[in-house]
N, C-alpha and C. Protein backbone atom coordinates (compact mmCIF):
# COMPACT_ATOMS: atom_id res chain seq x y z
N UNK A 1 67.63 70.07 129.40
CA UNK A 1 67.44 70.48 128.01
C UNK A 1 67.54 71.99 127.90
N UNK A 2 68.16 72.39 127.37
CA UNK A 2 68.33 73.95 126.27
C UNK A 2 67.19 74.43 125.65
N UNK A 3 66.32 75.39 126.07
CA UNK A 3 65.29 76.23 125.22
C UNK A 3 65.38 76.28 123.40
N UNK A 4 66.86 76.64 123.57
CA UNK A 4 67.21 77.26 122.34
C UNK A 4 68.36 76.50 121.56
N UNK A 5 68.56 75.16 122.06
CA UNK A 5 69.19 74.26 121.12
C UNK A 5 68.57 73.45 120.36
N UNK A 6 68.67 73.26 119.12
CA UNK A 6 68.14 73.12 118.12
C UNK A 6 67.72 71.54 118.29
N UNK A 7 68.89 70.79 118.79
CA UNK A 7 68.94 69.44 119.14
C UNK A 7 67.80 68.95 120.64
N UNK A 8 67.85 69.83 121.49
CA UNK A 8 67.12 69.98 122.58
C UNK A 8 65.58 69.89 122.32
N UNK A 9 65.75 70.64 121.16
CA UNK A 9 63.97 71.20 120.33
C UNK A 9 63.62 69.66 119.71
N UNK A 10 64.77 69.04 119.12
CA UNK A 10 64.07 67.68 118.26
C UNK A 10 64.21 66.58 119.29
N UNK A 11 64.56 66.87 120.04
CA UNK A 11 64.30 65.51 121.59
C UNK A 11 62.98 66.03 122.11
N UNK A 12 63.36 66.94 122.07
CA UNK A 12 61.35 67.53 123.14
C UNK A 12 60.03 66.84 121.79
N UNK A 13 60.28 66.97 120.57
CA UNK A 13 59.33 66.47 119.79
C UNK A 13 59.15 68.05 119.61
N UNK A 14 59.75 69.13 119.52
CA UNK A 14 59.40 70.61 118.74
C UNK A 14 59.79 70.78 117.68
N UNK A 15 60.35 70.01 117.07
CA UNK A 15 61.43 70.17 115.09
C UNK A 15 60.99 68.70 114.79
N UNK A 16 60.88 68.41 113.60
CA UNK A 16 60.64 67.41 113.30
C UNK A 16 61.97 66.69 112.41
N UNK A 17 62.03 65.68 113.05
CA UNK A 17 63.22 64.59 111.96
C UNK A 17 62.92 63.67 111.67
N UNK A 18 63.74 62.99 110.77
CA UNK A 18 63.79 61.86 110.43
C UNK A 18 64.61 60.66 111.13
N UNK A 19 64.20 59.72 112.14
CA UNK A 19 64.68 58.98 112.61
C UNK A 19 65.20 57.96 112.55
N UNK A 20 66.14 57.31 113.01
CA UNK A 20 66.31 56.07 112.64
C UNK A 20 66.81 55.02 113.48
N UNK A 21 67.17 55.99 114.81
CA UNK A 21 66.79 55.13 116.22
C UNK A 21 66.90 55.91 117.62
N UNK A 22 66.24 55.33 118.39
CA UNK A 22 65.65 55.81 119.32
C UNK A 22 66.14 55.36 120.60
N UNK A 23 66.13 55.42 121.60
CA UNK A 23 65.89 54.75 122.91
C UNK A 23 65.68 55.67 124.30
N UNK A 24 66.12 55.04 125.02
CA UNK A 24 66.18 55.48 126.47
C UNK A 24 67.61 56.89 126.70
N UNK A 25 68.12 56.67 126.10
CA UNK A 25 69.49 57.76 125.99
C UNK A 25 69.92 58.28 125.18
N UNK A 26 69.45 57.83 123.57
CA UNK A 26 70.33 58.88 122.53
C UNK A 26 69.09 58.66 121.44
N UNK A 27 69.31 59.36 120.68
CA UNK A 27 68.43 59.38 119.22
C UNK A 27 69.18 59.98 118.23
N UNK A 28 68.88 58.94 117.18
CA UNK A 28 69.86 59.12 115.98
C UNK A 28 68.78 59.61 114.98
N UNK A 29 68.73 60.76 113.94
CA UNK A 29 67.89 61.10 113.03
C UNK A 29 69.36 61.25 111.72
N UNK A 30 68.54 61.49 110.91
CA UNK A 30 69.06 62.14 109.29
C UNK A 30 69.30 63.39 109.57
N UNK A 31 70.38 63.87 109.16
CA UNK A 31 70.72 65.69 109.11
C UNK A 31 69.92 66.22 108.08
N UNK A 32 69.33 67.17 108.35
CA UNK A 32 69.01 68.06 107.29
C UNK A 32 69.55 68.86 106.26
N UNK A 33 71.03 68.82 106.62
CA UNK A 33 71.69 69.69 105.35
C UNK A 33 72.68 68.61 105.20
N UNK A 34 72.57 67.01 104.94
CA UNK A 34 73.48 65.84 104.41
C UNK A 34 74.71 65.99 103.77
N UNK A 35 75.76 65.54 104.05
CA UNK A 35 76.93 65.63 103.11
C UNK A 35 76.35 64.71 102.09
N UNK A 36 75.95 63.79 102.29
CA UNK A 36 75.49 62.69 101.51
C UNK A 36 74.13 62.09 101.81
N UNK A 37 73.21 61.48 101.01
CA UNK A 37 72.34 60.59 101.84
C UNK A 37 72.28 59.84 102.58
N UNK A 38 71.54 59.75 103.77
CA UNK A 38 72.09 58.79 104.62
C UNK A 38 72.84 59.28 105.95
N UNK A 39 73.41 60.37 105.76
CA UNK A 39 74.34 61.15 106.85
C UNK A 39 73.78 61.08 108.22
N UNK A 40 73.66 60.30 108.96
CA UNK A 40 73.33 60.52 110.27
C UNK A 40 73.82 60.64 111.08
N UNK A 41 73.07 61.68 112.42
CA UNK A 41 73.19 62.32 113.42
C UNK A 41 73.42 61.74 114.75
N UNK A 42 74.36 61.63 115.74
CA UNK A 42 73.77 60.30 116.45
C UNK A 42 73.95 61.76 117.90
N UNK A 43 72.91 61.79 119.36
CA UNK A 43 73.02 62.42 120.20
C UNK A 43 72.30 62.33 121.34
N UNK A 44 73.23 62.41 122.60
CA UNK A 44 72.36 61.82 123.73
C UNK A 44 71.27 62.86 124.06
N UNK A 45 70.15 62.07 125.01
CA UNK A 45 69.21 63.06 125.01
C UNK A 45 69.58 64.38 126.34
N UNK A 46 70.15 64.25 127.25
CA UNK A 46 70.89 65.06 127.96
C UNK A 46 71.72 65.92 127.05
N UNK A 47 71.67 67.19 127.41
CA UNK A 47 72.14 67.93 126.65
C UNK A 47 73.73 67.91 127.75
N UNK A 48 74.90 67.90 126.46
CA UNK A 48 76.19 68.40 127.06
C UNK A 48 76.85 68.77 125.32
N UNK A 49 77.37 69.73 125.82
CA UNK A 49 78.28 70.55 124.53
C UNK A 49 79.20 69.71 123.72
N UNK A 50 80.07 69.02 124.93
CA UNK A 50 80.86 68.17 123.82
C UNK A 50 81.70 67.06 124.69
N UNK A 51 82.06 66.31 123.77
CA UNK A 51 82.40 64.61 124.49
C UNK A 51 82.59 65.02 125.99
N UNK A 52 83.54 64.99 126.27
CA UNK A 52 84.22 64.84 127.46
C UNK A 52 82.93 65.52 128.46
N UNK A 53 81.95 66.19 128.57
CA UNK A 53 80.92 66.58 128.79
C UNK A 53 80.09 65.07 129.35
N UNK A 54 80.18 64.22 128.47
CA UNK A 54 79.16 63.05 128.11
C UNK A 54 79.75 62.43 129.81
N UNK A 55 78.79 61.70 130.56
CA UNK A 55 79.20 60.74 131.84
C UNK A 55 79.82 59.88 131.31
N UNK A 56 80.79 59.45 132.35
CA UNK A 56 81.36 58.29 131.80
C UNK A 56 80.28 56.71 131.73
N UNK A 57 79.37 56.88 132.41
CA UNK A 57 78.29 55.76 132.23
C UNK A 57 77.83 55.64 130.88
N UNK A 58 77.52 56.88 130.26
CA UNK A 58 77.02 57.18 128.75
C UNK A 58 77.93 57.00 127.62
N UNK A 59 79.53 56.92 128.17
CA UNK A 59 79.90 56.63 127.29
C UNK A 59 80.23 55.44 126.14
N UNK A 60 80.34 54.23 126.95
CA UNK A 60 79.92 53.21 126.09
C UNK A 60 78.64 52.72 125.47
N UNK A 61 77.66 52.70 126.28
CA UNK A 61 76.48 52.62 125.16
C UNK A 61 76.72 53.69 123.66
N UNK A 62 76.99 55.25 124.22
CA UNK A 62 77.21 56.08 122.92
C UNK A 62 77.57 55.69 122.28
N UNK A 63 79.19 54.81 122.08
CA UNK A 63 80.06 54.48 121.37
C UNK A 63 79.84 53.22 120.74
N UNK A 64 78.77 51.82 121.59
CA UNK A 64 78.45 51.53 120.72
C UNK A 64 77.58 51.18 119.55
N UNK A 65 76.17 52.20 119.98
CA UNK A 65 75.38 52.70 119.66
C UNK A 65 75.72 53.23 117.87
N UNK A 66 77.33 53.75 118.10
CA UNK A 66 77.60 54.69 117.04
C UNK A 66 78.67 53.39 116.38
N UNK A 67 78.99 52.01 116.87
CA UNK A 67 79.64 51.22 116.15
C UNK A 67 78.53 50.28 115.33
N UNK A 68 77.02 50.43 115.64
CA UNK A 68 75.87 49.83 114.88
C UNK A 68 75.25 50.46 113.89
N UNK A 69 75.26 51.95 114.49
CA UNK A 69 74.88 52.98 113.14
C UNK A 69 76.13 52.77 112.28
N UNK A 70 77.16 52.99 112.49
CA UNK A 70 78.64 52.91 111.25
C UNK A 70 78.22 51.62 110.42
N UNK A 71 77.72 50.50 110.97
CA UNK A 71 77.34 49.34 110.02
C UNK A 71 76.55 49.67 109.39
N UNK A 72 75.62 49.96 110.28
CA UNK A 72 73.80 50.28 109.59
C UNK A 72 73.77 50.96 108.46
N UNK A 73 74.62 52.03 108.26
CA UNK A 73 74.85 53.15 107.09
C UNK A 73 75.38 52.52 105.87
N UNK A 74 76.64 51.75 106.29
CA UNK A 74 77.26 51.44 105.44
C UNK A 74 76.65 50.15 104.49
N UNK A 75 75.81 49.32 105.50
CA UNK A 75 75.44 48.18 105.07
C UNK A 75 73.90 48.09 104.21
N UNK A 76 73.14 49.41 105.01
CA UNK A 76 71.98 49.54 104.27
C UNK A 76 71.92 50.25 103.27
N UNK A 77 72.96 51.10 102.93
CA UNK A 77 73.36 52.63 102.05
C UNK A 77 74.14 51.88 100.93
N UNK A 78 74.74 50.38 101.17
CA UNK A 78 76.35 50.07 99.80
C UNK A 78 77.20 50.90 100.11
N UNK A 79 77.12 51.38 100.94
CA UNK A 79 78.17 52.39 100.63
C UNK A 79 79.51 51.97 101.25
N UNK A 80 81.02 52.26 100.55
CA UNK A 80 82.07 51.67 100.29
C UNK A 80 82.59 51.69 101.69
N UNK A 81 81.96 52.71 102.72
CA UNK A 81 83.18 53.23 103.81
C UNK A 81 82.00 54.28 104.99
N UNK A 82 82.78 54.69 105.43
CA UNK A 82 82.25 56.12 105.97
C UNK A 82 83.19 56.80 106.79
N UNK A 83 82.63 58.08 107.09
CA UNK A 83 83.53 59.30 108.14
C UNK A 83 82.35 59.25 109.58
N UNK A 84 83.44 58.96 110.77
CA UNK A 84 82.55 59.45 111.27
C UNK A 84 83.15 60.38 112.57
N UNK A 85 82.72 61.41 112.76
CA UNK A 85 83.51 62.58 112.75
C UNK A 85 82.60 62.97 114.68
N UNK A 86 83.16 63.99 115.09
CA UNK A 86 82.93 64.56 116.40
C UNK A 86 83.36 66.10 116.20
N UNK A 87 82.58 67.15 116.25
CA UNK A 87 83.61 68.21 116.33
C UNK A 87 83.22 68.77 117.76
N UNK A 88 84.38 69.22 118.36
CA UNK A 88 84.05 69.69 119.81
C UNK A 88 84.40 71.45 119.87
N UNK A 89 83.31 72.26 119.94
CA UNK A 89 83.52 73.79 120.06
C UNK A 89 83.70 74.18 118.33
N UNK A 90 84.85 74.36 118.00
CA UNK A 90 85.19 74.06 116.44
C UNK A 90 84.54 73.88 115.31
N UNK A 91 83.99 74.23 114.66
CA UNK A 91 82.93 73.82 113.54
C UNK A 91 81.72 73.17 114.32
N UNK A 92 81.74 72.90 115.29
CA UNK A 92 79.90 72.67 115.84
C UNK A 92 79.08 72.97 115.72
N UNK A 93 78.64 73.08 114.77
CA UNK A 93 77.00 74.12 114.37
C UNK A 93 76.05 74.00 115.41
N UNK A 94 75.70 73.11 116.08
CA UNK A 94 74.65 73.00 117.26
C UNK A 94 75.63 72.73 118.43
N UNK A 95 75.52 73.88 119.56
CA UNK A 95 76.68 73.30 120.67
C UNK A 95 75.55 72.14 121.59
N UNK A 96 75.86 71.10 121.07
CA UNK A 96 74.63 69.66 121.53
C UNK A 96 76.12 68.68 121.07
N UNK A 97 76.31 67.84 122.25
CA UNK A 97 77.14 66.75 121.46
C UNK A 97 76.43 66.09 120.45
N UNK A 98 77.14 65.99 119.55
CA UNK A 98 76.62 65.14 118.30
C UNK A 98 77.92 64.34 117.43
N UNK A 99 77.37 63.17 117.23
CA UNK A 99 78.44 62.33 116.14
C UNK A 99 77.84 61.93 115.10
N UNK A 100 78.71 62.59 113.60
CA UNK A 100 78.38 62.50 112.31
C UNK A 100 78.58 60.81 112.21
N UNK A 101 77.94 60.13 111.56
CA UNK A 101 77.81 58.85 111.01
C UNK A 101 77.60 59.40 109.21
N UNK A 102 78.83 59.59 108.39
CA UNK A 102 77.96 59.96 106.90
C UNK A 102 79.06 58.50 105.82
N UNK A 103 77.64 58.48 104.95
CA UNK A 103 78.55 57.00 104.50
C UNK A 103 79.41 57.69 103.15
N UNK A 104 80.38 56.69 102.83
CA UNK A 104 81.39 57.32 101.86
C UNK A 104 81.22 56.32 100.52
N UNK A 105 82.00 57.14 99.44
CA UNK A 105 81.81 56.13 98.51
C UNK A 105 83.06 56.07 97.53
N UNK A 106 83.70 55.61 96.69
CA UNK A 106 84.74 56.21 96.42
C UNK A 106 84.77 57.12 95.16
N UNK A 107 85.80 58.07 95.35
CA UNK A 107 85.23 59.13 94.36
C UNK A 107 84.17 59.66 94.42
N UNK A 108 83.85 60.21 95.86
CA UNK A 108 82.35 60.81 95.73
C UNK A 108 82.49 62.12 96.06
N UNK A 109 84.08 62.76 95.63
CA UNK A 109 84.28 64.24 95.72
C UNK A 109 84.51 64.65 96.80
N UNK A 110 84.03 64.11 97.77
CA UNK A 110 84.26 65.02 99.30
C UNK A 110 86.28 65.07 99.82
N UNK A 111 86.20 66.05 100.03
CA UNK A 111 87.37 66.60 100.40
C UNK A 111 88.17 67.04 102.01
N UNK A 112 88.18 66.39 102.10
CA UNK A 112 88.32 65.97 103.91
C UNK A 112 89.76 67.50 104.00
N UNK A 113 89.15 67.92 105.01
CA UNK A 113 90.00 69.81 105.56
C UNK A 113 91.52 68.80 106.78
N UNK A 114 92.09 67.71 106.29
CA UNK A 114 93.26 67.62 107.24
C UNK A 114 94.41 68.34 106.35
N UNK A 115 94.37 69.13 106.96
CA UNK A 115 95.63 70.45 106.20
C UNK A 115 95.09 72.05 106.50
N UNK A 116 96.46 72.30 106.60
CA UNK A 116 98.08 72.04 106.19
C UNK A 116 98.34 70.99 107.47
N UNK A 117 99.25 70.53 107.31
CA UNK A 117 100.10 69.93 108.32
C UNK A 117 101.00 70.37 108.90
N UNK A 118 101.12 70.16 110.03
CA UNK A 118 102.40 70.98 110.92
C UNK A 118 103.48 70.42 111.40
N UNK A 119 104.30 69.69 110.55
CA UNK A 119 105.23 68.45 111.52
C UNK A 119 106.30 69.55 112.51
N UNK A 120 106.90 68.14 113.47
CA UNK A 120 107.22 68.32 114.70
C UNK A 120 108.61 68.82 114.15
N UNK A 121 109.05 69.90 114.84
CA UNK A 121 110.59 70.04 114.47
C UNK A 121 111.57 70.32 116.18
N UNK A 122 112.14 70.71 115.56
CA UNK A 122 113.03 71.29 117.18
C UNK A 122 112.51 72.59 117.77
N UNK A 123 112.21 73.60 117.31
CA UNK A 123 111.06 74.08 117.87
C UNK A 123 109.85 73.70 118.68
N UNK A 124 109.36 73.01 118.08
CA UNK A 124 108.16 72.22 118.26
C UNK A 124 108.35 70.95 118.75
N UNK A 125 109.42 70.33 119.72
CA UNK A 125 109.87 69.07 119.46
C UNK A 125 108.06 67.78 119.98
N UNK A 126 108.12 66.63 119.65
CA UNK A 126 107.24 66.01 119.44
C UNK A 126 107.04 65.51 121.24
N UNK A 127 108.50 65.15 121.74
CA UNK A 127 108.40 64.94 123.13
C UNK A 127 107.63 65.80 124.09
N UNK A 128 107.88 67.16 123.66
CA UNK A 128 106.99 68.29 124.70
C UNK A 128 105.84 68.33 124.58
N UNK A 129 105.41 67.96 123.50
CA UNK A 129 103.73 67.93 123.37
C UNK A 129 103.13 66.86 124.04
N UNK A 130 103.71 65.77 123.90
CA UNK A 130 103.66 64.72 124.63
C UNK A 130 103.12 64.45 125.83
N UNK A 131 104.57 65.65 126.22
CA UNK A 131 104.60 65.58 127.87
C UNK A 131 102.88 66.56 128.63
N UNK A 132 103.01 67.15 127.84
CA UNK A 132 101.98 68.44 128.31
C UNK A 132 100.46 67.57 128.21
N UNK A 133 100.18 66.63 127.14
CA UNK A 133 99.34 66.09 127.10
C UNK A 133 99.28 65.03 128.24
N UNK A 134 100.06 64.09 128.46
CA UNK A 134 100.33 63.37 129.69
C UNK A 134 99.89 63.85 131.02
N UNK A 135 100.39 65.36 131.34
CA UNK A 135 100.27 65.93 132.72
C UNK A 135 98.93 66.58 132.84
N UNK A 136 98.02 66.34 131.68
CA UNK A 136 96.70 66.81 131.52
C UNK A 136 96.14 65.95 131.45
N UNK A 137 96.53 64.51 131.71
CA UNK A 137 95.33 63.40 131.59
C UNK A 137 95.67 63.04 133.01
């Protein structure tokens, strides 16, 4: 655990949240600054910065931990849909892995940041990216 991560502080029991599940490896609370009501937090209690960080042992419970909250939200909330988002380094406000669970509704204003778009040209051809990603997995 991190002294000074915020997420670290509400696993130790030093910040107080709102919970909504618990266990042996992750704890899911309510965000405090919500896109919506309901927006929850889902994060293992081991601190690591971001996915690929996470053991691979941890990773399926995480995932489907976070395919029961996606119901749970949607099913206890009405709500039409949801986002559920990962940011790694990038907009991370707490460097703590964390996955947004926030439920959606339609027409509920939110404005999702995919843009601009960059399509593939001959410059850029789509095969080379490809390849570079390939020789990195």
């Amino acid at each position: 655990m991190s002294q000074t991560c915020a997420f670290c502080r509400i696993l130790a029991g030093e910040v107080p949240a709102t919970v909504v599940h618990a266990d042996a490896r992750t704890l899911a609370f309510l965000d405090h600054r919500p896109l919506f009501h309901g927006h929850v937090l889902l994060v293992p209690r081991t601190h690591h910065t971001v996915l690929s960080d996470l053991p691979a042992d941890d990773v399926g419970p995480f995932f489907a931990l976070a395919q029961r909250l996606q119901r749970a939200v949607e099913d206890g909330l009405g709500a039409d849909g949801s986002m559920i988002l990962i940011n790694n380094v990038i907009s991370q406000s707490v460097p703590h892995l964390h996955l947004h669970v926030i439920p959606r509704r339609k027409k509920d204003g939110l404005r999702f940041w995919l843009g601009p778009r960059h399509p593939y040209d001959d410059e850029h051809p789509a095969e080379a990216y490809a390849e570079r990603i390939r020789a990195a997995l």
